[in-house]
C-alpha atoms as a PDB file:
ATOM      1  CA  UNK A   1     191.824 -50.551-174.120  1.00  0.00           C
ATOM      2  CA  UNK A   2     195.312 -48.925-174.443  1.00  0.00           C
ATOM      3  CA  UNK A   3     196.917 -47.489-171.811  1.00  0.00           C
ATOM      4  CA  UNK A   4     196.751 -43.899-172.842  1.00  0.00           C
ATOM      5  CA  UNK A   5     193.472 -42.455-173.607  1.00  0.00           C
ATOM      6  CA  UNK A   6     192.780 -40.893-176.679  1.00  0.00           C
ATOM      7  CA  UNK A   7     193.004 -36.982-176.697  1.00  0.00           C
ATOM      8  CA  UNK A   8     189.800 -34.847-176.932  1.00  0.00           C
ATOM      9  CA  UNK A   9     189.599 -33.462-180.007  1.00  0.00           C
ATOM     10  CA  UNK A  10     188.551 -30.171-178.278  1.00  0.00           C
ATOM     11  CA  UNK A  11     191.943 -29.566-176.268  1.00  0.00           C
ATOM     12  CA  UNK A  12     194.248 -29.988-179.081  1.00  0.00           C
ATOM     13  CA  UNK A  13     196.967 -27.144-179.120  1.00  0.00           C
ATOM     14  CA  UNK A  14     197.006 -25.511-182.225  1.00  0.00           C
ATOM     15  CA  UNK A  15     199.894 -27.989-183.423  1.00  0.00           C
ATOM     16  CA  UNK A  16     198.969 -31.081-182.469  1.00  0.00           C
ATOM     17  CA  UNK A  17     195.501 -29.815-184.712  1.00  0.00           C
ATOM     18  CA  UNK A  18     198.342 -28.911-187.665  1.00  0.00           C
ATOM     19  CA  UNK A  19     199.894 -32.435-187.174  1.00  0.00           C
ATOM     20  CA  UNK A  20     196.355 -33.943-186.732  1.00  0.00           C
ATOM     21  CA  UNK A  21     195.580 -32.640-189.856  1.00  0.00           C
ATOM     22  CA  UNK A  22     198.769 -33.857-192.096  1.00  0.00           C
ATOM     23  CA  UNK A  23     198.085 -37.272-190.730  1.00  0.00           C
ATOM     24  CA  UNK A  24     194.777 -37.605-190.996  1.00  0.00           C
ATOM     25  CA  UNK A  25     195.131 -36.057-194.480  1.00  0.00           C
ATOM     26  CA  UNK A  26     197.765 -39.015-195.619  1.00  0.00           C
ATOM     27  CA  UNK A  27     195.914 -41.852-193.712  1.00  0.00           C
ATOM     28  CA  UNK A  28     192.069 -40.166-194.114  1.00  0.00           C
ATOM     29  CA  UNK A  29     192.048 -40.824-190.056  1.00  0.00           C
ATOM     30  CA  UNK A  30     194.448 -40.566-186.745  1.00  0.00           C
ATOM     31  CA  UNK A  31     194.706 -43.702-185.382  1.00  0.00           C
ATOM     32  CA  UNK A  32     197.028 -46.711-183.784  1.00  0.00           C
ATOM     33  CA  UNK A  33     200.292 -45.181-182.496  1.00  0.00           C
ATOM     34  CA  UNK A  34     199.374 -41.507-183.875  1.00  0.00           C
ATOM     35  CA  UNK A  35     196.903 -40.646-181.683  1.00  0.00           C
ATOM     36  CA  UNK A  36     199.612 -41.075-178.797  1.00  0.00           C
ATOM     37  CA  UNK A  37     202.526 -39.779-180.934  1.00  0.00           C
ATOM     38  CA  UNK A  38     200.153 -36.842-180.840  1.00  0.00           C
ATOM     39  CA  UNK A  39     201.329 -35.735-177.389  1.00  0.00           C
ATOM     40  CA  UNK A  40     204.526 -35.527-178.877  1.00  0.00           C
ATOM     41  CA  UNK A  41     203.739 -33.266-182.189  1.00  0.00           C
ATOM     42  CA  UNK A  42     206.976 -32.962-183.273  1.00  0.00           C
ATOM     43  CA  UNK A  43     207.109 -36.850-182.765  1.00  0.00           C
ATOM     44  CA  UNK A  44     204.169 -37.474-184.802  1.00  0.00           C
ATOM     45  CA  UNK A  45     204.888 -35.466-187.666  1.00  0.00           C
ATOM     46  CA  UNK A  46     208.293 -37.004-188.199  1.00  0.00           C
ATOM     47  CA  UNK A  47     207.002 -40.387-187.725  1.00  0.00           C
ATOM     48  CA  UNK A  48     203.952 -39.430-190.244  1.00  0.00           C
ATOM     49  CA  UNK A  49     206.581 -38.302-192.991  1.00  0.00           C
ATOM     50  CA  UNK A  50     209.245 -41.263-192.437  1.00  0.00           C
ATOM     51  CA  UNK A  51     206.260 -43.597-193.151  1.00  0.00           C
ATOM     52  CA  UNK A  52     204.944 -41.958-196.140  1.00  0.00           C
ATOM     53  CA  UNK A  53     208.800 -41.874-197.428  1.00  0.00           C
ATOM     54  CA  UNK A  54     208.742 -45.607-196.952  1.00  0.00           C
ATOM     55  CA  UNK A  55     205.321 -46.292-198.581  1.00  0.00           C
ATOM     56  CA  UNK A  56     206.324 -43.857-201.354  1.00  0.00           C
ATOM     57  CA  UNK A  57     209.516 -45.852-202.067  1.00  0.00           C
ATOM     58  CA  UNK A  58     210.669 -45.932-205.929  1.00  0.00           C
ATOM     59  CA  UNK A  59     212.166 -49.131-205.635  1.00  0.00           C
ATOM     60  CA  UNK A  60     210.371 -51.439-203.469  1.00  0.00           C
ATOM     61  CA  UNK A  61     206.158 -51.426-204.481  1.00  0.00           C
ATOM     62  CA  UNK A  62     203.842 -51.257-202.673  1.00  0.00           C
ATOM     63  CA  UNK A  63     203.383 -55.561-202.448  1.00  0.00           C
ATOM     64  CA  UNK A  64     207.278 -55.447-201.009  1.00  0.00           C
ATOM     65  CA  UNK A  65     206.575 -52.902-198.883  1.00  0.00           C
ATOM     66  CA  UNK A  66     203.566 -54.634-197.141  1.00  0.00           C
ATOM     67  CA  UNK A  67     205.268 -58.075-197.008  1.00  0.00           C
ATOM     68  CA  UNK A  68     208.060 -56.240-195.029  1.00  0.00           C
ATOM     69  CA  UNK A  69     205.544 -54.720-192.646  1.00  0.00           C
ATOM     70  CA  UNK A  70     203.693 -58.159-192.211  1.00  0.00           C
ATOM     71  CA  UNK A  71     206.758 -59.927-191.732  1.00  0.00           C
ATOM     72  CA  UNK A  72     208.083 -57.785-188.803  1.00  0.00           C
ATOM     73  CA  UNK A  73     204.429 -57.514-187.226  1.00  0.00           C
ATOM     74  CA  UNK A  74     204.332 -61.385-187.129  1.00  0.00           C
ATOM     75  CA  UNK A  75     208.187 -61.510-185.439  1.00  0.00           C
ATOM     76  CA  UNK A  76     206.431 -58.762-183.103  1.00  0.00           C
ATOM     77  CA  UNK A  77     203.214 -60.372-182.603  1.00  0.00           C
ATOM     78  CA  UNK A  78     202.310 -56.481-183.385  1.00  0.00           C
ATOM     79  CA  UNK A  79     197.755 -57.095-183.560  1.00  0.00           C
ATOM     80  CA  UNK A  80     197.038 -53.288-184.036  1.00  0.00           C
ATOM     81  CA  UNK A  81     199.570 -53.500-187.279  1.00  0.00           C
ATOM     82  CA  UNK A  82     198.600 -56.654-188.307  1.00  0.00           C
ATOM     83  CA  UNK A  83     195.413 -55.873-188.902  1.00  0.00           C
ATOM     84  CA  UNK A  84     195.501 -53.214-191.041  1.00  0.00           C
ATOM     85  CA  UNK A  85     198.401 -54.638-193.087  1.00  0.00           C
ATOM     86  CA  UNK A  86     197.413 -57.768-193.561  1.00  0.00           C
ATOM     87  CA  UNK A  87     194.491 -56.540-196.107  1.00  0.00           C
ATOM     88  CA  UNK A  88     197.193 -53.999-197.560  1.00  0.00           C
ATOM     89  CA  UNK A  89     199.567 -57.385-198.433  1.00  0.00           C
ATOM     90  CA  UNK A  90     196.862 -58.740-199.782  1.00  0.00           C
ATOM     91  CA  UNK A  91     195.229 -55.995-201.566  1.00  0.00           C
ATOM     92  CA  UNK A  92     198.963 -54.945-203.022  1.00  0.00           C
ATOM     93  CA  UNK A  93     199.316 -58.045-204.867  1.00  0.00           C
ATOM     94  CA  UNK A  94     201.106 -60.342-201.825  1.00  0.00           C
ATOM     95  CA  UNK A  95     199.187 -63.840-202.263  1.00  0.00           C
ATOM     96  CA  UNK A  96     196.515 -64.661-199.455  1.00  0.00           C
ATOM     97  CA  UNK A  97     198.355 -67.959-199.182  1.00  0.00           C
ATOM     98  CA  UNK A  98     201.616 -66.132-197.905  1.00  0.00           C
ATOM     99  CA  UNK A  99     199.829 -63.810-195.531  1.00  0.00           C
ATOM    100  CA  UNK A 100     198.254 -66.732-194.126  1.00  0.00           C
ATOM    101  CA  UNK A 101     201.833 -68.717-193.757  1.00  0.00           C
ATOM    102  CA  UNK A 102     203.031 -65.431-191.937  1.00  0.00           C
ATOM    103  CA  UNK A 103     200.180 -65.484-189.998  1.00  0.00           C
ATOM    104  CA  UNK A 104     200.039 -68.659-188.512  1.00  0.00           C
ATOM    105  CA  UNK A 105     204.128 -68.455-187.868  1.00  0.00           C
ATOM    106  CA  UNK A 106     205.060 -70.490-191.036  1.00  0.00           C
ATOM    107  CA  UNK A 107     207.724 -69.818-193.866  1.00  0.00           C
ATOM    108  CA  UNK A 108     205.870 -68.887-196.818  1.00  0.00           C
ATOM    109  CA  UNK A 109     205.948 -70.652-200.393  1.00  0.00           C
ATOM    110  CA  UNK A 110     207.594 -67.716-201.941  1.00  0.00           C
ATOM    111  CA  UNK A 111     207.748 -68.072-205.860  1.00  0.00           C
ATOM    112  CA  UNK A 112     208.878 -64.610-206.658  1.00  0.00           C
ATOM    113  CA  UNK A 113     212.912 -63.727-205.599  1.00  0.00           C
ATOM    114  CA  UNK A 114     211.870 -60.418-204.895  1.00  0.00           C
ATOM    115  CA  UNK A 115     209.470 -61.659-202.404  1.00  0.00           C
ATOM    116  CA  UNK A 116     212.186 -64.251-201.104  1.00  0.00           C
ATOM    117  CA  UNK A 117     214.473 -60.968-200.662  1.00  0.00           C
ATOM    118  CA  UNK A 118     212.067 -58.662-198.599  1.00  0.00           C
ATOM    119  CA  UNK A 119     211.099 -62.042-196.439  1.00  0.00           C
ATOM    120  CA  UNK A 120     214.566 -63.205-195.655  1.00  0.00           C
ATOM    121  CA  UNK A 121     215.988 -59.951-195.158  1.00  0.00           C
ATOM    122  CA  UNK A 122     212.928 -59.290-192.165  1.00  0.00           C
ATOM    123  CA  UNK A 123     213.322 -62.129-190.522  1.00  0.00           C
ATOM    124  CA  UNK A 124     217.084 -62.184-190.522  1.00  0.00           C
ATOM    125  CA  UNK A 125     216.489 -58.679-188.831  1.00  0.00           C
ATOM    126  CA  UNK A 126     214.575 -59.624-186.693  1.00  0.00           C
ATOM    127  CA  UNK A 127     215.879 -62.977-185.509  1.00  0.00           C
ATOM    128  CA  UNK A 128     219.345 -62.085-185.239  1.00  0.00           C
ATOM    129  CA  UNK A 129     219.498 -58.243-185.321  1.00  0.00           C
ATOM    130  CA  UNK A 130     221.614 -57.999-187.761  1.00  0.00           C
ATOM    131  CA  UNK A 131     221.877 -58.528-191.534  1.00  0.00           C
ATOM    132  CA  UNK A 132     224.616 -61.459-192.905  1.00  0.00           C
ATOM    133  CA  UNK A 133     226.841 -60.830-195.806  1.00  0.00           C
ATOM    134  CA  UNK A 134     225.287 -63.254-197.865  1.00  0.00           C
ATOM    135  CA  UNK A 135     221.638 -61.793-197.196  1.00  0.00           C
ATOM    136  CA  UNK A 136     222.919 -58.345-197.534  1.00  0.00           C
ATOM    137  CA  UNK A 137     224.302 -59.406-200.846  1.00  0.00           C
ATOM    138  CA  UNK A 138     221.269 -61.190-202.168  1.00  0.00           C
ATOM    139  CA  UNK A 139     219.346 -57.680-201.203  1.00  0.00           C
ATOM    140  CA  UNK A 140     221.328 -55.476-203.120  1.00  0.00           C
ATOM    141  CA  UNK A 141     221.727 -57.365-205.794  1.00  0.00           C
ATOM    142  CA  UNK A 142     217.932 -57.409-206.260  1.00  0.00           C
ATOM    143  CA  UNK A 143     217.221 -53.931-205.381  1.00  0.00           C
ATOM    144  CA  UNK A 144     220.552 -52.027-205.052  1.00  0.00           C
ATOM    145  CA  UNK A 145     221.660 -49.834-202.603  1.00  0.00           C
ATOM    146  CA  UNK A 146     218.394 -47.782-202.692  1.00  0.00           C
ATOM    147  CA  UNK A 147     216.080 -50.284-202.474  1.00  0.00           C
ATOM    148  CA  UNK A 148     218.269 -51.899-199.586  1.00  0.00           C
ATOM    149  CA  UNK A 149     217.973 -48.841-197.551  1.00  0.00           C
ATOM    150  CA  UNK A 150     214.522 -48.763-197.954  1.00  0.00           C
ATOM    151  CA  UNK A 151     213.885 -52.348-197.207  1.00  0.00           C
ATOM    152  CA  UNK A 152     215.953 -52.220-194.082  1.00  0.00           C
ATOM    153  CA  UNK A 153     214.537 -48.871-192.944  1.00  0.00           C
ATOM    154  CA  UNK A 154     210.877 -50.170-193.594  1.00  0.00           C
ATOM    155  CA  UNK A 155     212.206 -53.198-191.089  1.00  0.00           C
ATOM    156  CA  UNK A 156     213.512 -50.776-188.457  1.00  0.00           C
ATOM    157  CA  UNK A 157     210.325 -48.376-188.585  1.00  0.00           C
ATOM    158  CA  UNK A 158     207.749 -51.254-187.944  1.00  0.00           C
ATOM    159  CA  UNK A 159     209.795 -52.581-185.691  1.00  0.00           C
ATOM    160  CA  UNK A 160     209.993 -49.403-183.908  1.00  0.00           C
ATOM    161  CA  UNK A 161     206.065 -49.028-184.453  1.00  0.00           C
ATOM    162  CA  UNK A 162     205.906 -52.473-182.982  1.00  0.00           C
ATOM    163  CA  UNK A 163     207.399 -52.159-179.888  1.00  0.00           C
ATOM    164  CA  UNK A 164     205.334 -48.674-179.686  1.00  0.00           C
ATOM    165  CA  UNK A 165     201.925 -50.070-180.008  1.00  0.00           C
ATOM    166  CA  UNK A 166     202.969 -53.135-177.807  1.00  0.00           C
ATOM    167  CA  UNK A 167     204.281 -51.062-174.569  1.00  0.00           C
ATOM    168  CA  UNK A 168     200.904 -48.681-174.992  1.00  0.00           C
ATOM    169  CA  UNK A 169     198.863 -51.503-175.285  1.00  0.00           C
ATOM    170  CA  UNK A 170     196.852 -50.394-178.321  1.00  0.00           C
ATOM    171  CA  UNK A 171     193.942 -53.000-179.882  1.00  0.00           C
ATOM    172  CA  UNK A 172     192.795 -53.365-183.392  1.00  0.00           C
ATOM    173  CA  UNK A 173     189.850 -51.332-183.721  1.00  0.00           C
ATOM    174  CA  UNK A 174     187.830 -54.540-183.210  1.00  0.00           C
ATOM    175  CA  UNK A 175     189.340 -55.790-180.331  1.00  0.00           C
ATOM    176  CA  UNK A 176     190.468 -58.944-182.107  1.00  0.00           C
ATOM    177  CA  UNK A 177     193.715 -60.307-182.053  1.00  0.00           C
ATOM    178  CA  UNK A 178     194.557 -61.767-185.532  1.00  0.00           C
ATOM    179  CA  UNK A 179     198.003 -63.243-184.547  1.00  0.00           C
ATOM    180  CA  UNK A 180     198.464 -66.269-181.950  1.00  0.00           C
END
């Protein structure tokens, strides 16, 4: 159970119902870290639109975007995310063989640079905090300066998501926890 209880539906103020209703629009439902971003409207709704930027990105697809999001939840250990992302990677066109190897904590047989590119720039995020001029290189090269921005900004915003649904305690709407 996390450790902030859902809101009642019924004692909404009139913007967290407006907010509600953009996110629940976007993701058909308010769940994970938006029903507790909800106490926060203003919170929520700019957290609802940064992520739809991301997913919308015209550079990186929808499979990059997913194997960025599945890389930081396994540095994270982030369950809640993980769950729902790891069908997404797979579903997006990422191979069930590499969201298995990020699963279980291994480095995945990447046969696509692309892929290579979104993986090593994660984990290099996320290991050292920081991005080295040779992986910063690689990335721009393969997506340019937009894509780059969007890669590392997809990085920082699960990331941030991570460390949000890990302080609050949030579960996977089974109760399972995917990642060991």
């Amino acid at each position: 159970m996390s450790r902030v209880p859902p809101l009642d539906p019924a004692t909404l103020t009139p913007e967290q119902q407006r907010v509600a209703s953009d996110i629940a629009g976007a993701r058909k439902n308010v769940r994970g870290p938006f029903t507790i971003w909800l106490r926060n409207p203003a919170l929520a709704e700019h957290a609802n639109r940064f992520g739809i930027a991301l997913r919308d990105s015209k550079v990186l697809d929808r499979r990059l975007f997913e194997l960025a999001v599945i890389t930081v939840c396994r540095a994270f250990t982030v369950q809640y995310a993980w769950s729902s992302h790891a069908p997404a990677a797979e579903a997006a066109g990422v191979s069930p063989e590499v969201v298995a190897a990020i699963r279980d904590n291994k480095v995945p047989d990447l046969r696509r640079d692309d892929e290579r590119v979104v993986y090593d720039v994660a984990t290099e995020l996320m290991r050292t905090q920081e991005l080295s001029q040779p992986t910063y290189d690689r990335a721009i090269a393969q997506f340019g300066i937009e894509g780059t921005v969007d890669l590392v900004s997809t990085v920082g915003y699960y990331a941030m998501v991570g460390i949000f649904l890990k302080s609050f305690d949030v579960p996977t709407p089974t109760g399972d926890k995917p990642l060991k």
